[in-house]
Protein backbone atom coordinates (compact mmCIF):
# COMPACT_ATOMS: atom_id res chain seq x y z
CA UNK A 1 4.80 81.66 48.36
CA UNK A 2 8.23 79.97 48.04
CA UNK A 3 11.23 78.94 49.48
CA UNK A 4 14.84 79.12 48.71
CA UNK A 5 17.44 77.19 49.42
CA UNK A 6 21.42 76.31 48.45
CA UNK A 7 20.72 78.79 45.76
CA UNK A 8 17.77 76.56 44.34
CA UNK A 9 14.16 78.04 44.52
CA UNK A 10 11.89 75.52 45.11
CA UNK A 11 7.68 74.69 43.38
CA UNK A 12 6.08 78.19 43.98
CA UNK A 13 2.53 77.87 46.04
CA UNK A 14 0.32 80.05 44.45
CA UNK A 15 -3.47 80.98 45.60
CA UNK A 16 -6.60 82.44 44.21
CA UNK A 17 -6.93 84.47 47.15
CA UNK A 18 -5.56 87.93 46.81
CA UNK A 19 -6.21 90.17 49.56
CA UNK A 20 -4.99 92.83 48.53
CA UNK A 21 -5.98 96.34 47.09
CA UNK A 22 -3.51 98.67 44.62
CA UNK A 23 -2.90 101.74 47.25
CA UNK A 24 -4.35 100.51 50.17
CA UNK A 25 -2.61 99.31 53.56
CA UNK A 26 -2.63 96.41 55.34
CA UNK A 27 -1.16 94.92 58.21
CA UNK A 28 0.42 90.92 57.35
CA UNK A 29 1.11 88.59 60.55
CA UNK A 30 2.84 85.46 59.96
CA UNK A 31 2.49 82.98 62.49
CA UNK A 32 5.02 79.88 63.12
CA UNK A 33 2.86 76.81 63.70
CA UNK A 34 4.14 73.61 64.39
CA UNK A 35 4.18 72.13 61.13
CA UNK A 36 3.56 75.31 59.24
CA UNK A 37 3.24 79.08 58.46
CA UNK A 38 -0.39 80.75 58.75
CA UNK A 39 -0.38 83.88 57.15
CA UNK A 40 -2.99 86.47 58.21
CA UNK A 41 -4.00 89.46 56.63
CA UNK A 42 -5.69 92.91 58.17
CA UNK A 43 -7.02 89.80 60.87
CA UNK A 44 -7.96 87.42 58.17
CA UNK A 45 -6.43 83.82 57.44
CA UNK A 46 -5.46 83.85 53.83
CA UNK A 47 -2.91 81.12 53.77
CA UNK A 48 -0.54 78.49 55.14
CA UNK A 49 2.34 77.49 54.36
CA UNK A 50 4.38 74.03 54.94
CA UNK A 51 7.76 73.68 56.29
CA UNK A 52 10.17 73.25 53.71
CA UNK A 53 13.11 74.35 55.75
CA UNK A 54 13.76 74.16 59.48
CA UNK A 55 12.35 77.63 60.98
CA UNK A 56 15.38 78.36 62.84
CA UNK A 57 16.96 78.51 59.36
CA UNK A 58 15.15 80.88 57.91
CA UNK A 59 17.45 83.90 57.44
CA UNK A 60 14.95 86.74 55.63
CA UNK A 61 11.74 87.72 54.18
CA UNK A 62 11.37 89.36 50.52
CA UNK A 63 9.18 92.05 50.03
CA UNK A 64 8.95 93.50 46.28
CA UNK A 65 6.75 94.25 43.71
CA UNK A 66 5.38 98.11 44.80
CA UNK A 67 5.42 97.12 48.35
CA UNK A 68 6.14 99.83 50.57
CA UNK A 69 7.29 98.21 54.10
CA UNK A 70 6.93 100.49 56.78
CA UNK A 71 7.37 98.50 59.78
CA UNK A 72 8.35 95.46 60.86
CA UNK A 73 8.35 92.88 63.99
CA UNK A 74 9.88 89.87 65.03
């Protein structure tokens, strides 16, 4: 997990905790919380995520590496 901003990318979270499966779908929620994101996926909490930036100023999400996205909500 990271953030990036003014064209700077800031200390990458990384976690232990890889839910997920080469060829297998899953559904990924993230929640805004008041001081944080909680990411859940298929109905699990895997991680959260402190504020770097304002929420309101978040402009997009990146999805890469294989990921096939075929929905999305807001």
């Amino acid at each position: 997990m990271n953030s990036h901003d003014w064209g700077v990318c800031k200390c990458e979270v990384k976690s232990d905790n890889v839910p997920f499966e080469d060829g297998q779908s899953f559904d990924l929620r993230i929640s805004v919380l008041d001081s944080e994101y909680q990411v859940m996926v298929s109905g699990q909490h895997c991680y959260s995520f402190a504020y770097r930036l304002l929420p309101g100023s978040v402009k997009m999400v990146q999805v890469w590496r294989g990921v096939s996205l075929t929905s999305m909500c807001v």
